[in-house]
PDB file of N, CA and C in Angstrom:
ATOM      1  N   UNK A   1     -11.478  -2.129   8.783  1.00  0.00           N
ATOM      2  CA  UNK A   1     -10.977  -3.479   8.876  1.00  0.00           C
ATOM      3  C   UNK A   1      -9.655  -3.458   9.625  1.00  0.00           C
ATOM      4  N   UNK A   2      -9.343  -4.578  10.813  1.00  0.00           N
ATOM      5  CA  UNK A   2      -8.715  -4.486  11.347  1.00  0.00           C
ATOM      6  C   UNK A   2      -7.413  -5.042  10.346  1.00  0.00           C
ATOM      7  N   UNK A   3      -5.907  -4.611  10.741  1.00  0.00           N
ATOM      8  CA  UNK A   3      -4.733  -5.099  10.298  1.00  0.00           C
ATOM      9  C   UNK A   3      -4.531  -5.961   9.954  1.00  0.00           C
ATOM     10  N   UNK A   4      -4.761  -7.642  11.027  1.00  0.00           N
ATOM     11  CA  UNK A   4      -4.257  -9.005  11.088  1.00  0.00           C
ATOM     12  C   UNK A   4      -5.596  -9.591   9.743  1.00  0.00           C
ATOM     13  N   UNK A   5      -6.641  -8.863   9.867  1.00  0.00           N
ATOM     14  CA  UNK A   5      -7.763  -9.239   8.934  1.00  0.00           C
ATOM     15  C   UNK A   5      -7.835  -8.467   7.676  1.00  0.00           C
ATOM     16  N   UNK A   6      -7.061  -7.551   7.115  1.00  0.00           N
ATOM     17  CA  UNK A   6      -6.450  -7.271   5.720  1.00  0.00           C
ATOM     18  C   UNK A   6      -5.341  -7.893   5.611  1.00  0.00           C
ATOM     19  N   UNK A   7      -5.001  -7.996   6.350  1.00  0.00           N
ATOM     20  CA  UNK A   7      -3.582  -9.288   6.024  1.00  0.00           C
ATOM     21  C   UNK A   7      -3.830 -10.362   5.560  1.00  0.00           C
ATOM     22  N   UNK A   8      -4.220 -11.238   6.049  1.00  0.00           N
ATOM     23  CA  UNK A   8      -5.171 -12.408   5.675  1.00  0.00           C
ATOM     24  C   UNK A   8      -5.963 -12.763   4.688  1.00  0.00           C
ATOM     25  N   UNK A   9      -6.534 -11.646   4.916  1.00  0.00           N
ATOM     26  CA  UNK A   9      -7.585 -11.107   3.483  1.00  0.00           C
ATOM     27  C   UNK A   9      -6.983 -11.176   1.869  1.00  0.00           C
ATOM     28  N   UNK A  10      -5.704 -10.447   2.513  1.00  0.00           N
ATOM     29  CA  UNK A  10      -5.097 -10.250   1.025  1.00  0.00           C
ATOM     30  C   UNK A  10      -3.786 -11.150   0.744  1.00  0.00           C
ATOM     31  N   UNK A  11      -3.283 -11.974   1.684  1.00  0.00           N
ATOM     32  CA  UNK A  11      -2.569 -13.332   1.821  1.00  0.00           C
ATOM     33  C   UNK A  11      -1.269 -12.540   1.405  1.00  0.00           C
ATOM     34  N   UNK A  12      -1.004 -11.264   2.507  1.00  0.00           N
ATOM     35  CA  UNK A  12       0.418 -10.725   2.624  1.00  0.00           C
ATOM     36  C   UNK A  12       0.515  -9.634   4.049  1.00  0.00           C
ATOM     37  N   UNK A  13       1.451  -9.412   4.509  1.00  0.00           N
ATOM     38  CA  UNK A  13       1.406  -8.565   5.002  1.00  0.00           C
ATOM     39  C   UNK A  13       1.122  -7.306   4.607  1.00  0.00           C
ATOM     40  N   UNK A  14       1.303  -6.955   3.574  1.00  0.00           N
ATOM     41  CA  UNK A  14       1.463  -5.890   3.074  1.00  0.00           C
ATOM     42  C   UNK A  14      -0.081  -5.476   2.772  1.00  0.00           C
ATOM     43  N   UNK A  15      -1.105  -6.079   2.688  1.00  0.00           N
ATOM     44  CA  UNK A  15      -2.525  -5.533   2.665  1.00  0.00           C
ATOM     45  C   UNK A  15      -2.936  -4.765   3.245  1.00  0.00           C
ATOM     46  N   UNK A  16      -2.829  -4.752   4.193  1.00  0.00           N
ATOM     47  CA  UNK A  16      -3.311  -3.526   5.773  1.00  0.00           C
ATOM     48  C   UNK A  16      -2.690  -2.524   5.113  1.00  0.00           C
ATOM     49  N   UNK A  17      -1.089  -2.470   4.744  1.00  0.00           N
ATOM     50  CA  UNK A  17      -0.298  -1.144   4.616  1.00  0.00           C
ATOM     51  C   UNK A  17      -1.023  -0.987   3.293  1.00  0.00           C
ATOM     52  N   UNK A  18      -1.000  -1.583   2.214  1.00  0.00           N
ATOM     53  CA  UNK A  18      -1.494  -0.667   0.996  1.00  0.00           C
ATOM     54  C   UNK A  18      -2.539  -0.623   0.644  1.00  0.00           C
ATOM     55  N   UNK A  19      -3.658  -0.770   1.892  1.00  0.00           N
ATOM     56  CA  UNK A  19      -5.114  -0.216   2.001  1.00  0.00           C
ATOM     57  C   UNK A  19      -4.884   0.935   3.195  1.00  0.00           C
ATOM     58  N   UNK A  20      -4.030   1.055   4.246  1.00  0.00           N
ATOM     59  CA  UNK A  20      -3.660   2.570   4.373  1.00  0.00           C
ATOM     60  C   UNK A  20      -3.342   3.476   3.478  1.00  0.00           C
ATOM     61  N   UNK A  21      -2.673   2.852   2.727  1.00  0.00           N
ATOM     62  CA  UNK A  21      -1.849   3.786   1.736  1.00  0.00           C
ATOM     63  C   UNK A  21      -2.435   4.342   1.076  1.00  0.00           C
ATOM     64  N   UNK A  22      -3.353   3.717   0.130  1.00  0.00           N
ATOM     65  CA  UNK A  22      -4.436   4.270  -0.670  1.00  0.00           C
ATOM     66  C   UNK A  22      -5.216   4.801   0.406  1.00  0.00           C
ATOM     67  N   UNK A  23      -5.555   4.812   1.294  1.00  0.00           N
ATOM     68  CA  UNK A  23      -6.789   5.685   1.691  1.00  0.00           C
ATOM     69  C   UNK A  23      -6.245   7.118   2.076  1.00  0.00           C
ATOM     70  N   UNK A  24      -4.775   7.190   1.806  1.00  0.00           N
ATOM     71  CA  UNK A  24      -4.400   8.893   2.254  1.00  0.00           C
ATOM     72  C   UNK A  24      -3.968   9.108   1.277  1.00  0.00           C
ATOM     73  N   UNK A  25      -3.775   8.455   0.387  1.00  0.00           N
ATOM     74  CA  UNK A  25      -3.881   8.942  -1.387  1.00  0.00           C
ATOM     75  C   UNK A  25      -5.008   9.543  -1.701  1.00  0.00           C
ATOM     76  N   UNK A  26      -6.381   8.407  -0.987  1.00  0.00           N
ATOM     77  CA  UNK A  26      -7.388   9.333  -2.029  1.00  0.00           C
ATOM     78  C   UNK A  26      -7.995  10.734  -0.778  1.00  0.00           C
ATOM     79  N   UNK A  27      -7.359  10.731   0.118  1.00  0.00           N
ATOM     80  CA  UNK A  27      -7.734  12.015   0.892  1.00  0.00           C
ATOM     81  C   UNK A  27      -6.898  13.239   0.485  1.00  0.00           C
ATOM     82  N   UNK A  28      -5.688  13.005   0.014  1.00  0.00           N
ATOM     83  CA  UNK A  28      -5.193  14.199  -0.754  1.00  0.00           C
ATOM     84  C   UNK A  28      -5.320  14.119  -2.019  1.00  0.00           C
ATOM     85  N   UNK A  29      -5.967  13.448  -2.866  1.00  0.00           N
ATOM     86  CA  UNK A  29      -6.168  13.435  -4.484  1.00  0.00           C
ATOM     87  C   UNK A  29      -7.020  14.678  -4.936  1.00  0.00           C
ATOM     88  N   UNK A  30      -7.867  15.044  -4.434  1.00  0.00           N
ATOM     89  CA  UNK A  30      -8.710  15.889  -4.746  1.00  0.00           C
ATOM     90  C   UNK A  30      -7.854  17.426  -5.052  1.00  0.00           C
ATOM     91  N   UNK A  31      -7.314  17.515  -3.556  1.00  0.00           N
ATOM     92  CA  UNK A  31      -6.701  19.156  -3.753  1.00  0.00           C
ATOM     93  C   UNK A  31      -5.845  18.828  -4.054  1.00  0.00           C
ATOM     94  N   UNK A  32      -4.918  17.870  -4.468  1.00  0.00           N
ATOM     95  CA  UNK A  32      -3.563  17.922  -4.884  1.00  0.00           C
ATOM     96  C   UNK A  32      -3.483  16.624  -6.099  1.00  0.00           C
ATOM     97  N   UNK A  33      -3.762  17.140  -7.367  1.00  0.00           N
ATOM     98  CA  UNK A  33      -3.976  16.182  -8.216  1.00  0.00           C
ATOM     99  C   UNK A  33      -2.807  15.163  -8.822  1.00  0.00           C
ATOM    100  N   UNK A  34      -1.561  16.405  -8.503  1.00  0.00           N
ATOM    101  CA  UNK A  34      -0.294  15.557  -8.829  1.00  0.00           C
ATOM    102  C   UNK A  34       0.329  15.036  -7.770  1.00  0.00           C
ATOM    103  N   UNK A  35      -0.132  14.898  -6.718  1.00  0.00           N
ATOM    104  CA  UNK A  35       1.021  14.784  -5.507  1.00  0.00           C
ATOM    105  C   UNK A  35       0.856  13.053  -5.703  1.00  0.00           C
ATOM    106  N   UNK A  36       2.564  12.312  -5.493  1.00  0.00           N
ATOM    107  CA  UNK A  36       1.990  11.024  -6.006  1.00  0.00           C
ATOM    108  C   UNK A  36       2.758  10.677  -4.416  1.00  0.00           C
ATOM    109  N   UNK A  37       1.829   9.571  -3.958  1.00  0.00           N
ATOM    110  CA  UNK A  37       2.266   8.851  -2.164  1.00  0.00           C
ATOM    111  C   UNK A  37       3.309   8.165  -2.608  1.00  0.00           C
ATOM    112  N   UNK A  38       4.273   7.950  -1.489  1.00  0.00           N
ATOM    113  CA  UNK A  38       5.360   7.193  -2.291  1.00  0.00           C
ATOM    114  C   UNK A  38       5.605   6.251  -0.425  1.00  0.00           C
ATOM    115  N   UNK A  39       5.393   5.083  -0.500  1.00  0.00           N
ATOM    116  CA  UNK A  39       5.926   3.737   0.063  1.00  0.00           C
ATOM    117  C   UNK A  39       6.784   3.074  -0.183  1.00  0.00           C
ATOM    118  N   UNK A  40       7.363   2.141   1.020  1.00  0.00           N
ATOM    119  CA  UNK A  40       8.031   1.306   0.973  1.00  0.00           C
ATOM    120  C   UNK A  40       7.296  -0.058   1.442  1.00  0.00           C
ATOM    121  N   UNK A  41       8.039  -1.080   0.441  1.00  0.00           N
ATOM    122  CA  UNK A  41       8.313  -2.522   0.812  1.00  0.00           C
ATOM    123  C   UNK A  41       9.346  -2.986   1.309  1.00  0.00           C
ATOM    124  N   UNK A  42       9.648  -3.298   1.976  1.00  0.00           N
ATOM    125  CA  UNK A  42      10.682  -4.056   3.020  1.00  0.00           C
ATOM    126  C   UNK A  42      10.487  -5.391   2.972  1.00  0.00           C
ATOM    127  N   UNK A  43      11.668  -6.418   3.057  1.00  0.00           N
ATOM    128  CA  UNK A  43      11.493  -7.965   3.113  1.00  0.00           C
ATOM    129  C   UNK A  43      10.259  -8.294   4.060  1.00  0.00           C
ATOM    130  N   UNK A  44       9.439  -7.940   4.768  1.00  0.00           N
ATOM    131  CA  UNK A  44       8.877  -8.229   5.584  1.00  0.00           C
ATOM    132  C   UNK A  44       7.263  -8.226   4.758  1.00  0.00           C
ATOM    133  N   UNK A  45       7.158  -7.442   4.361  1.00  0.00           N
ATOM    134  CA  UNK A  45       5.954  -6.971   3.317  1.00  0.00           C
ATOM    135  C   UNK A  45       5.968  -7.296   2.029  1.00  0.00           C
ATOM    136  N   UNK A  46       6.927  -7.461   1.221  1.00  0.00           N
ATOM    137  CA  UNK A  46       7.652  -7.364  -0.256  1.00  0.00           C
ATOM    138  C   UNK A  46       6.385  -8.181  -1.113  1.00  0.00           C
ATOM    139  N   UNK A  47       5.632  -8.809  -0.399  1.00  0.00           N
ATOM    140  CA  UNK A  47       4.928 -10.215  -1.126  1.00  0.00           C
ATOM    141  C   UNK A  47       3.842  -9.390  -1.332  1.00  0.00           C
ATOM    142  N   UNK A  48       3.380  -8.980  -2.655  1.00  0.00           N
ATOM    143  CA  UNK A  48       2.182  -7.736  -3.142  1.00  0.00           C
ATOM    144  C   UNK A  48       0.946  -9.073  -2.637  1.00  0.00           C
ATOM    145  N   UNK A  49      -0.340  -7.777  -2.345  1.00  0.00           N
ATOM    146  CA  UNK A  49      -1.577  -8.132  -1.699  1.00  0.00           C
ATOM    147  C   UNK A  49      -2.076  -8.913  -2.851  1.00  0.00           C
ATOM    148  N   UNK A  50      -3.114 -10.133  -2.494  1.00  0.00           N
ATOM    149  CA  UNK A  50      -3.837 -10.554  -3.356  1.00  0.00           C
ATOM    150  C   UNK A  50      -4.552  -9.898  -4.423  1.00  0.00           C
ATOM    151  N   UNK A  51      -5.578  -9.025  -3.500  1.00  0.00           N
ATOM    152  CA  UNK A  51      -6.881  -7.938  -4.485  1.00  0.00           C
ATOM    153  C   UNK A  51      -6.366  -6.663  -4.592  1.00  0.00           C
ATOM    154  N   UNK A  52      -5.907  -5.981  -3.358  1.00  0.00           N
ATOM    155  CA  UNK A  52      -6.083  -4.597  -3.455  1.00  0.00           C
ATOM    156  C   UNK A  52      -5.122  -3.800  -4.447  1.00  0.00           C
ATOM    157  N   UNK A  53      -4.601  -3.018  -5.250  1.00  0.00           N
ATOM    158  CA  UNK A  53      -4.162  -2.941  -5.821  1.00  0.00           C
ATOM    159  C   UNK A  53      -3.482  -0.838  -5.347  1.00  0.00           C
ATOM    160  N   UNK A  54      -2.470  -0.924  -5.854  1.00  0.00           N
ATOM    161  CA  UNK A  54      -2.158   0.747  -5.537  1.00  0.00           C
ATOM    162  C   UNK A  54      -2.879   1.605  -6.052  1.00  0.00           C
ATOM    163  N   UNK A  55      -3.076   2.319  -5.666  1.00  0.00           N
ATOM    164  CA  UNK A  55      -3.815   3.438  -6.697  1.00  0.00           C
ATOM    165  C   UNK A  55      -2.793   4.391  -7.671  1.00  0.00           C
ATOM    166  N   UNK A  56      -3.573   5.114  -8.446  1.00  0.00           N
ATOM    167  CA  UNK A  56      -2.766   5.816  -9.283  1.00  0.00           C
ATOM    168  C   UNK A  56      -1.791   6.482  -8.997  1.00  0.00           C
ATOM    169  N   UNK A  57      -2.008   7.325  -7.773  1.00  0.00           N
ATOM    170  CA  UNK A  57      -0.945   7.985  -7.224  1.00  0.00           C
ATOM    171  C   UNK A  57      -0.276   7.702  -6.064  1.00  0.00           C
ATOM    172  N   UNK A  58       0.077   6.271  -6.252  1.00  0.00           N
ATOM    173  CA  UNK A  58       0.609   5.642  -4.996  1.00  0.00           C
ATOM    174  C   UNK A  58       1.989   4.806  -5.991  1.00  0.00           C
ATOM    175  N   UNK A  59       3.294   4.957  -5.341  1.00  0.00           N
ATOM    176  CA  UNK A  59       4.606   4.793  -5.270  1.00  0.00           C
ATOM    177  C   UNK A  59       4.573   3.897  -4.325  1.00  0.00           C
ATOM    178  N   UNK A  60       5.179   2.332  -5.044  1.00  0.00           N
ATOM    179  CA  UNK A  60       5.754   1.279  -3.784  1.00  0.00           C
ATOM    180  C   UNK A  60       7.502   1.426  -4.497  1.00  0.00           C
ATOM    181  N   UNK A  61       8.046   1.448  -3.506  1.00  0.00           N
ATOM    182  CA  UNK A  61       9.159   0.851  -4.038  1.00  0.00           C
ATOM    183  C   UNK A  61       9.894   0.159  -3.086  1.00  0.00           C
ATOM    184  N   UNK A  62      10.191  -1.057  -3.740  1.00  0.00           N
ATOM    185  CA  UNK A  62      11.034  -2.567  -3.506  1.00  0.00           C
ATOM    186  C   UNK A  62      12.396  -2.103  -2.719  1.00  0.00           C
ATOM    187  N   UNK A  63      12.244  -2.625  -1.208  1.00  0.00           N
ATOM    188  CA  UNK A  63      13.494  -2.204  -0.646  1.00  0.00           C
ATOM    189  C   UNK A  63      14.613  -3.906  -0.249  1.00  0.00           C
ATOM    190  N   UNK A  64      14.969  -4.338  -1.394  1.00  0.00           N
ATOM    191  CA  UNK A  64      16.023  -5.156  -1.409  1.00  0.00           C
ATOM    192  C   UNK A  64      17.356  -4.876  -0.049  1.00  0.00           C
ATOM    193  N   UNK A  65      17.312  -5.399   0.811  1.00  0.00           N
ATOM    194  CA  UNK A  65      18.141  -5.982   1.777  1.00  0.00           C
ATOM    195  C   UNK A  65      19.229  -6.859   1.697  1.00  0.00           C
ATOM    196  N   UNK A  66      19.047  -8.115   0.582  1.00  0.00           N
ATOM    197  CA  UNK A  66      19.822  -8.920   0.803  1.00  0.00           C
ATOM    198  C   UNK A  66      21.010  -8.603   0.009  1.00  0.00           C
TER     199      UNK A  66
END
């Protein structure tokens, strides 16, 4: 799925990124059971995705600007 259409999809910017995110979570989950992904939100993204949700071993953390 293209970017502008997980965006949309999930009524944030941030959809595209934390359906990347999770998908290289679950490509290292297997051999590396503890390794946890760790992201950022930036004012630009900050507004969490409708559906998709982080996975277990996925780290967002809130990057406050103002």
């Amino acid at each position: 799925m293209q970017s502008a259409a997980a965006d949309e999809e999930e009524y944030s910017p941030f959809g595209s990124m934390i359906r990347f995110v999770n998908k290289v979570s679950e490509h290292f989950e297997k051999d590396y059971p503890n390794l946890m992904i760790h992201t950022f939100a930036y004012q630009y993204i900050r507004k969490p995705p409708e559906q998709t949700k982080p996975r277990d071993n996925v780290v967002v953390q809130i990057c406050s600007i103002e």
